[in-house]
Protein backbone atom coordinates (compact mmCIF):
# COMPACT_ATOMS: atom_id res chain seq x y z
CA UNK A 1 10.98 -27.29 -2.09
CA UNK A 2 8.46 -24.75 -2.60
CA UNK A 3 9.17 -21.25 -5.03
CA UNK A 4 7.34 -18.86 -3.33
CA UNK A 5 6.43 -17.59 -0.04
CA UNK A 6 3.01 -16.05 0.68
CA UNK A 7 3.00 -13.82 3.73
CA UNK A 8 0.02 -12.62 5.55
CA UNK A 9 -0.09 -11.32 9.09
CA UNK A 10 -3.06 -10.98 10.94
CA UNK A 11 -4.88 -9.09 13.74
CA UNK A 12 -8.55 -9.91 14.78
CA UNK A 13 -9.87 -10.75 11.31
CA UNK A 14 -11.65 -13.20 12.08
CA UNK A 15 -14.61 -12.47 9.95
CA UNK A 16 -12.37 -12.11 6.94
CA UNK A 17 -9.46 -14.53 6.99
CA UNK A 18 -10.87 -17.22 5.66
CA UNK A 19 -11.94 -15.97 2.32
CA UNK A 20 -8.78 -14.79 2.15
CA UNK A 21 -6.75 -18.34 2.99
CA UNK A 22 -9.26 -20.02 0.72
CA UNK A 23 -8.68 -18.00 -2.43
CA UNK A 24 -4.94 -19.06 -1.38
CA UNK A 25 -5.66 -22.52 -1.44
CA UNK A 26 -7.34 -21.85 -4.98
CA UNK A 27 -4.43 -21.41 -6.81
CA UNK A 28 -3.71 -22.66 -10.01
CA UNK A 29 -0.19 -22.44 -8.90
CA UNK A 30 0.77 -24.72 -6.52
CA UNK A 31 4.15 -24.99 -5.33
CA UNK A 32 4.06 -22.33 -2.51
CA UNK A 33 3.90 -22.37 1.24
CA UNK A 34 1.74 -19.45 3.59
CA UNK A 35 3.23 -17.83 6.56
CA UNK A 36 0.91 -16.63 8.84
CA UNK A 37 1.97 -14.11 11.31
CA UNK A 38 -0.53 -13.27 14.08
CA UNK A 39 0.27 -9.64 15.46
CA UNK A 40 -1.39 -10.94 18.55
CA UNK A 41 -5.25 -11.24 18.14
CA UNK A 42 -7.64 -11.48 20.42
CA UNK A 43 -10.77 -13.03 18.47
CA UNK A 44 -11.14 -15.87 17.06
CA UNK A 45 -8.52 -15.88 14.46
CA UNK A 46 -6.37 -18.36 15.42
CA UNK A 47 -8.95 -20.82 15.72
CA UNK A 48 -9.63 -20.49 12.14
CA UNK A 49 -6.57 -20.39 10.81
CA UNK A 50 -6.10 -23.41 13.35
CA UNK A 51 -8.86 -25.49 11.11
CA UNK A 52 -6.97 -24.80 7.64
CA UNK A 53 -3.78 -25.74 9.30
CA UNK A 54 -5.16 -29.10 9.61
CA UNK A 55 -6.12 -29.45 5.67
CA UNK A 56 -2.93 -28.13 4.31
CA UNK A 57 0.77 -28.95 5.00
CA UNK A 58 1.74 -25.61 3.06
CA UNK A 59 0.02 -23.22 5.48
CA UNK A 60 2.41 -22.14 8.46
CA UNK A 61 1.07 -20.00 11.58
CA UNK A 62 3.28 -18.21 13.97
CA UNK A 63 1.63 -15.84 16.83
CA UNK A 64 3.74 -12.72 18.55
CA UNK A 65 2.61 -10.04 20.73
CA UNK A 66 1.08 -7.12 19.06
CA UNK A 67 4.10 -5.35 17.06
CA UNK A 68 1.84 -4.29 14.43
CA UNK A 69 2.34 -5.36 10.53
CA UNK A 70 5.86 -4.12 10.10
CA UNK A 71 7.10 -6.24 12.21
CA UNK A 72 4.63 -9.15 11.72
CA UNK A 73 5.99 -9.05 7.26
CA UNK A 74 9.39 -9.06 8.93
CA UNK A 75 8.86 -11.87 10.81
CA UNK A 76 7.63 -13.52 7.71
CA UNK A 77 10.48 -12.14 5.50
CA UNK A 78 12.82 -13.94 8.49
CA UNK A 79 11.09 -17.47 7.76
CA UNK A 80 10.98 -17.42 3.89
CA UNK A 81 13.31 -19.75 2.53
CA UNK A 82 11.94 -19.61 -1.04
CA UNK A 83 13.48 -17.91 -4.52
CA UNK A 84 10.00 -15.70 -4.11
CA UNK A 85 7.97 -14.21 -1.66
CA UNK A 86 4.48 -12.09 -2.03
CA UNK A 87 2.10 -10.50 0.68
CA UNK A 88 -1.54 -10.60 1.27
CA UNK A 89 -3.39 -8.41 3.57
CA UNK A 90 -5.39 -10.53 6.10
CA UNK A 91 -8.73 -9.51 4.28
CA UNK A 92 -8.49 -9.34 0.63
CA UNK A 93 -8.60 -12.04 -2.01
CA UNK A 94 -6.83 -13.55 -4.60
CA UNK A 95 -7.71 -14.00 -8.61
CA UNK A 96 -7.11 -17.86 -9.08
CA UNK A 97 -4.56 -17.41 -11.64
CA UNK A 98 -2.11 -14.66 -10.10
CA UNK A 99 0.40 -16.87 -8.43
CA UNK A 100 0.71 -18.56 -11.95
CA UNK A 101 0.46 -15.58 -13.89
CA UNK A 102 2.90 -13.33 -11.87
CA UNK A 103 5.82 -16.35 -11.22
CA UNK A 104 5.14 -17.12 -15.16
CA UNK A 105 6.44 -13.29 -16.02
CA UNK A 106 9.64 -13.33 -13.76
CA UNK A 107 12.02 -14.09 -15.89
CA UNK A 108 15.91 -14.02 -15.36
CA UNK A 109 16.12 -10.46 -16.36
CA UNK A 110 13.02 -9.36 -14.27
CA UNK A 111 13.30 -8.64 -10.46
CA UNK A 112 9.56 -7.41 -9.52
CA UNK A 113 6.37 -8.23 -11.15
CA UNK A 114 2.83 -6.06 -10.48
CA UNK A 115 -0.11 -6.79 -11.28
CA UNK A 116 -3.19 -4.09 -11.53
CA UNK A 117 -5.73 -5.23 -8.88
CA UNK A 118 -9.65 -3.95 -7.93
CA UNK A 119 -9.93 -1.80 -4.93
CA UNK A 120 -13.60 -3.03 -3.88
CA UNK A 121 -15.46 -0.48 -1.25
CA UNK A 122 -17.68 -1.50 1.62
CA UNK A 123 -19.91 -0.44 4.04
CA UNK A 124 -20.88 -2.38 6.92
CA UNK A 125 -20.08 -5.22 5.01
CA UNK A 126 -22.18 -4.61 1.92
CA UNK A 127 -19.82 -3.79 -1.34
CA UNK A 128 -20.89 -0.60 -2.76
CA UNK A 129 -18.22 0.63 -5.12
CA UNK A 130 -15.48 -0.86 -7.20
CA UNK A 131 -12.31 0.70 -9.22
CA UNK A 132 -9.99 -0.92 -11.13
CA UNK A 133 -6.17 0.20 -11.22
CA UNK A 134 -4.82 -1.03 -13.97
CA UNK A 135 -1.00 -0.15 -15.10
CA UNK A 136 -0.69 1.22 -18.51
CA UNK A 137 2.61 0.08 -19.22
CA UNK A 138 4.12 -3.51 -19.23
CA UNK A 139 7.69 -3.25 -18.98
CA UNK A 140 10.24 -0.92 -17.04
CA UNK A 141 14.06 -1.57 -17.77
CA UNK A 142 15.67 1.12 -19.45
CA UNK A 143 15.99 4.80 -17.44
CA UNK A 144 14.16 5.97 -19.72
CA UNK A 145 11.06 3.83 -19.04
CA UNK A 146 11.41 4.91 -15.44
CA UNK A 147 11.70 8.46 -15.97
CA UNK A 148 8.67 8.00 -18.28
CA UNK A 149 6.41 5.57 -16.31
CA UNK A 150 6.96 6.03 -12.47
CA UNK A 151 4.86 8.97 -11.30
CA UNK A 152 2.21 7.87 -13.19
CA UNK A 153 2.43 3.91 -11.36
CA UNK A 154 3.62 6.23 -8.06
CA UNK A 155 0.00 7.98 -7.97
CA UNK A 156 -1.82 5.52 -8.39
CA UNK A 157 -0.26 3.17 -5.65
CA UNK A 158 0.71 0.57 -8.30
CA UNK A 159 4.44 0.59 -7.64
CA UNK A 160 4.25 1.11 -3.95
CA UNK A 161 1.86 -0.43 -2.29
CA UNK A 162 3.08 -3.81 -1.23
CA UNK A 163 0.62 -6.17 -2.18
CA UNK A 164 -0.21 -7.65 -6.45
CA UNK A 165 3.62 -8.15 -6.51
CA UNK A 166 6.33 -10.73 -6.70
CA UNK A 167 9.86 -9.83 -4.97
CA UNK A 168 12.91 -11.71 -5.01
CA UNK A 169 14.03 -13.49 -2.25
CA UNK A 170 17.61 -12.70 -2.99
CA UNK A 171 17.72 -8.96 -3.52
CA UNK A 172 15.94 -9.10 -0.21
CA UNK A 173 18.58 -10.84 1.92
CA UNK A 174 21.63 -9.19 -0.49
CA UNK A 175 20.61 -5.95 0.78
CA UNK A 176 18.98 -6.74 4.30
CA UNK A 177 15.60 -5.05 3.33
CA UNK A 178 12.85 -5.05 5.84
CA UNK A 179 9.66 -2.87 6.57
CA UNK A 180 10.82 0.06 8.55
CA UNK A 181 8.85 -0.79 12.17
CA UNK A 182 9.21 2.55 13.42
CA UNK A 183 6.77 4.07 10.79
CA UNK A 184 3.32 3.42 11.39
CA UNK A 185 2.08 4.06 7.91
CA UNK A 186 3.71 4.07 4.47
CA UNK A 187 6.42 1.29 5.54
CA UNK A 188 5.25 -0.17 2.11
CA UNK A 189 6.43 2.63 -0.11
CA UNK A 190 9.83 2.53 1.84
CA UNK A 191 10.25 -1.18 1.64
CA UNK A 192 8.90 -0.79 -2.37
CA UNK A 193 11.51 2.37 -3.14
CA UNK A 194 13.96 0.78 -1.13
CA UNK A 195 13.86 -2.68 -3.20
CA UNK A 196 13.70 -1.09 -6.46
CA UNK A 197 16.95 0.72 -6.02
CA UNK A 198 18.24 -2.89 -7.03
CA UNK A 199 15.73 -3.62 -10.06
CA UNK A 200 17.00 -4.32 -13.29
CA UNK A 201 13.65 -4.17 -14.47
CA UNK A 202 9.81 -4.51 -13.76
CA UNK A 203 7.30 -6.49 -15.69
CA UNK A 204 3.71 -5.25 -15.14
CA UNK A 205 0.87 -7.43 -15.86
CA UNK A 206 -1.89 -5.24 -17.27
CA UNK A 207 -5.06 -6.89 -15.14
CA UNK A 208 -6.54 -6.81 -11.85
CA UNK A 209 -6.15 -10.07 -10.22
CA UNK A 210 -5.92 -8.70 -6.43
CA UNK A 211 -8.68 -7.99 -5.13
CA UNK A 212 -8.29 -5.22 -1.95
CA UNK A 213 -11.20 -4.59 -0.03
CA UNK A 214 -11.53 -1.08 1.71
CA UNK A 215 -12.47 -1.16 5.17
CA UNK A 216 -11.90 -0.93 8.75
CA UNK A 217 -8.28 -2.51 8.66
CA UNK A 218 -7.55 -5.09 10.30
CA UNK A 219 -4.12 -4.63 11.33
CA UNK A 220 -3.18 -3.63 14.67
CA UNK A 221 -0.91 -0.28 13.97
CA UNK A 222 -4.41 1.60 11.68
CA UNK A 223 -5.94 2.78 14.97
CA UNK A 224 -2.86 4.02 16.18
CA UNK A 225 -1.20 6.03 13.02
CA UNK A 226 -3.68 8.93 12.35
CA UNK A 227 -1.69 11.04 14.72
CA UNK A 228 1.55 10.76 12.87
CA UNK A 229 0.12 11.34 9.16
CA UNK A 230 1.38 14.70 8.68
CA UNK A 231 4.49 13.94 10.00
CA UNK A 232 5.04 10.42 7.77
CA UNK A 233 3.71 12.33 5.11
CA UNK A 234 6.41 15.03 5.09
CA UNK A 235 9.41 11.90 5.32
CA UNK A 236 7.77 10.15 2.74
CA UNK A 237 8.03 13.23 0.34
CA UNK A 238 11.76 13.50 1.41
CA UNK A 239 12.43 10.04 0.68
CA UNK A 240 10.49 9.73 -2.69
CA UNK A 241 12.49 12.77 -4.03
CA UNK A 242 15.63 10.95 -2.39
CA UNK A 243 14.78 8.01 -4.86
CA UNK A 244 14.04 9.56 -7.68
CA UNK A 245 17.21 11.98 -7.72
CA UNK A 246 19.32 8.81 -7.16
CA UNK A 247 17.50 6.74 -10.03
CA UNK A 248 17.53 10.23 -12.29
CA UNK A 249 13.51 10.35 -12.68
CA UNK A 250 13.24 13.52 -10.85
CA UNK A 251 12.66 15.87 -13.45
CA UNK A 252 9.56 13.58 -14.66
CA UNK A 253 8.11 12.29 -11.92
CA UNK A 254 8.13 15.52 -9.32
CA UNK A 255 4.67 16.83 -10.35
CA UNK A 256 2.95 13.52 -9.39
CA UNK A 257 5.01 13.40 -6.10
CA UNK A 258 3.79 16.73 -4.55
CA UNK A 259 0.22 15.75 -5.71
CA UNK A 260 -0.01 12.62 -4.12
CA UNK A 261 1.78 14.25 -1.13
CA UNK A 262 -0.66 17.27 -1.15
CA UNK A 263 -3.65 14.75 -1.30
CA UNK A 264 -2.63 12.83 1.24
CA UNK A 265 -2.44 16.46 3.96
CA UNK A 266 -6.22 16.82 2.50
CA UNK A 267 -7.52 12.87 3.14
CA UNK A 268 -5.83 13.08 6.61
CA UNK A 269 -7.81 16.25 7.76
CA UNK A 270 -10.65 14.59 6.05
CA UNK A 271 -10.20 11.63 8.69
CA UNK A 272 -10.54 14.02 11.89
CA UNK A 273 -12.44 15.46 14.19
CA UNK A 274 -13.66 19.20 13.92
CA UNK A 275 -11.65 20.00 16.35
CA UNK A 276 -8.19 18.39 14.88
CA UNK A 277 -8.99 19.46 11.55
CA UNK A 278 -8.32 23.13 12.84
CA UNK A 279 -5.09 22.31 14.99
CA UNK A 280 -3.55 20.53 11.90
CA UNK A 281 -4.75 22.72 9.25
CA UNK A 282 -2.68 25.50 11.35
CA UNK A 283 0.38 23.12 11.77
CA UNK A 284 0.19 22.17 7.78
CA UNK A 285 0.06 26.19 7.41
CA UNK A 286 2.92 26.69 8.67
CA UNK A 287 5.17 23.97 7.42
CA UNK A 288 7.49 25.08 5.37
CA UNK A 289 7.28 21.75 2.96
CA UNK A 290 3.71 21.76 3.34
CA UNK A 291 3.95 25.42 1.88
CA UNK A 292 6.06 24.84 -0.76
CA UNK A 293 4.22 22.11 -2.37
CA UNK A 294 1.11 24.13 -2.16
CA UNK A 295 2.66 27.02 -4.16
CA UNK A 296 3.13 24.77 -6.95
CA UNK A 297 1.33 25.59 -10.16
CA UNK A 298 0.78 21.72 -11.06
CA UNK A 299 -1.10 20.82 -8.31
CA UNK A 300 -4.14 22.76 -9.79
CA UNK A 301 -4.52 19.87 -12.64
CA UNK A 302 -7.68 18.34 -10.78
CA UNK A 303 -10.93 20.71 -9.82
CA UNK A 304 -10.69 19.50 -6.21
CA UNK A 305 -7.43 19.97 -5.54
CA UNK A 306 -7.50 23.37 -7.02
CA UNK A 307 -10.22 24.22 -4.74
CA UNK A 308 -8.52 23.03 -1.78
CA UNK A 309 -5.44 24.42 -2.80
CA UNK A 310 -7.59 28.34 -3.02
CA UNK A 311 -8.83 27.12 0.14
CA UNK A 312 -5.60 26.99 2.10
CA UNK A 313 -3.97 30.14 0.24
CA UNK A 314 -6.75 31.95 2.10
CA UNK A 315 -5.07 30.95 5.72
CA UNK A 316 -8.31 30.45 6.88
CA UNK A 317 -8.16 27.08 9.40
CA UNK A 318 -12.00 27.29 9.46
CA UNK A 319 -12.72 27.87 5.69
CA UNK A 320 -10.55 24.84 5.49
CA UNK A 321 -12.03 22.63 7.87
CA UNK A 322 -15.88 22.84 6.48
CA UNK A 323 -14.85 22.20 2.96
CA UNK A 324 -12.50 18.74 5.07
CA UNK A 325 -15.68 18.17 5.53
CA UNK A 326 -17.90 18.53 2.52
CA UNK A 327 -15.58 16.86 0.87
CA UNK A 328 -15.30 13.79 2.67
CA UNK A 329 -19.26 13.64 2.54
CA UNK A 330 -19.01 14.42 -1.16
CA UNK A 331 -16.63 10.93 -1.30
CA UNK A 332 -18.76 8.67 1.23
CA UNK A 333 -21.36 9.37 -1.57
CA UNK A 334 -19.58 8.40 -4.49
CA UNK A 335 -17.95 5.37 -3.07
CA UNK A 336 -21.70 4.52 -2.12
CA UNK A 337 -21.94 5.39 1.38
């Protein structure tokens, strides 16, 4: 019987699915099996996967009607029937070694293992920028270490993001966790915070051996989320304070919270049109958790947040909108674009 579950739904990637099953197949660990969910494509993905399915017994392919990832991991969480189970998104790659390395650190105390991984930048196809995130801690048992560690690992996506991990199975089933389908974004920092509640501790492996490529995403439920990003954005905050109060990292870990919250309200106007940028910037100025976060003195630790934060004290939806937009030209430029 196989130890761990790899699960990786697709939608119409067929130009990037392969790389990704290969660098599957590349493992130096061996003794897994791949569920492949198809959120209902409409290229030719299935008729790749369909050629790898004839190499290798461990690779497993279901199709459903588009439900969008949510429900395409849950599908997968459904047909696991290993002690572990990890997720790849349909268009990033794996280091040969991280099967091996992360099943190697979960030990009988440890109930999550994270890896640091390289977020790799693209544009029309052509990689033009690369960042490593790398955690800067190893272990997380004692309250302490949590109260000491987690906003740092919640900024910068390494405890919540749902990929360069190893769950187990168990704590999954014991407490009937599953990816919230009803959100359309951040159903992995749910599904993370969520599991965690029931971690005795985390081992964190301090190299990037995921490899997650930024661009257009795959998935079917990106084109259809930008609409709801304030609005996720504002649960999210509720929930992440939930956690923390109930794990008693509050205290420590509130000042990275609002900032990642705050950043968030500025990359979504950043992702509109003119026009929305001035019909959300007057919705986010007059949300009342949208205004409290902005009147908080730690969000002016980075220059361009405490710009945009100036920006939006001055109520002006306009003033707010051009520098959206200088900005996100400012960033296309860095990243190489």
């Amino acid at each position: 019987m196989a130890r761990l579950t790899i699960i990786v739904p697709v939608f119409n990637c067929e130009l990037y699915i392969g790389p990704c099953i290969e660098s599957i197949l590349k493992q130096t660990f061996v003794d897994y099996k791949i569920i492949i969910i198809d959120d209902g494509s409409t290229d030719n993905t299935s008729a790749i996967i369909s050629s790898y399915l004839l190499q290798d017994c461990r690779i497993y392919y279901f199709y459903q009607n588009n439900k969008g990832v949510s429900a395409a991991r849950n599908k997968g969480i459904q047909l696991t029937d290993t002690p572990y189970v990890m997720f790849v998104d349909s268009d990033d790659i794996l280091d040969r070694t991280i099967c091996e390395r992360l099943i190697g650190k979960m030990g009988q105390q440890t109930d999550l293992v994270v890896c640091g991984f390289r977020r790799c930048f693209y544009k029309n196809d052509k990689l033009k920028k690369t960042i490593d995130i790398i955690p800067d801690c190893s272990l997380i048992q004692s309250l302490d270490d949590w109260s000491e560690n987690y906003g740092r690992l919640y900024e910068n996506t390494l405890l919540i993001s749902v990929y360069a991990k190893i769950f187990r199975t168990n704590i999954i089933r014991e407490y009937n966790l599953y990816f919230k389908e009803e959100l359309c974004l951040a159903e992995d920092v749910i599904f993370n915070q969520s599991y965690q509640r029931f971690c005795s501790s985390i081992t964190l492996i301090n190299e990037p051996l995921y490899i997650y490529n930024s661009r257009f995403n795959c998935l079917s439920l990106t084109s259809k989320s930008n609409n709801k990003r304030f609005q996720i954005a504002n649960f999210v905050l509720e929930e992440t304070k939930r956690f923390c109060i109930q794990k008693g990292i509050y205290s420590n870990s509130q000042n990275y919270i609002f900032k990642v919250y705050f950043k968030d309200c500025i990359n979504y106007l950043e992702s509109l049109t003119w026009k929305g940028r001035l019909t959300e910037a007057e919705k986010m100025l007059s949300n009342s958790t949208f205004k409290s976060v902005l009147n908080r003195k730690s969000l002016y630790l980075k220059f361009d947040v405490l710009i945009y934060s100036l920006i939006f004290h001055s109520r002006n939806k306009f003033l707010i909108s051009v520098f959206a937009s200088i900005r996100k030209n400012i960033k296309r430029i860095i990243r190489g674009g």
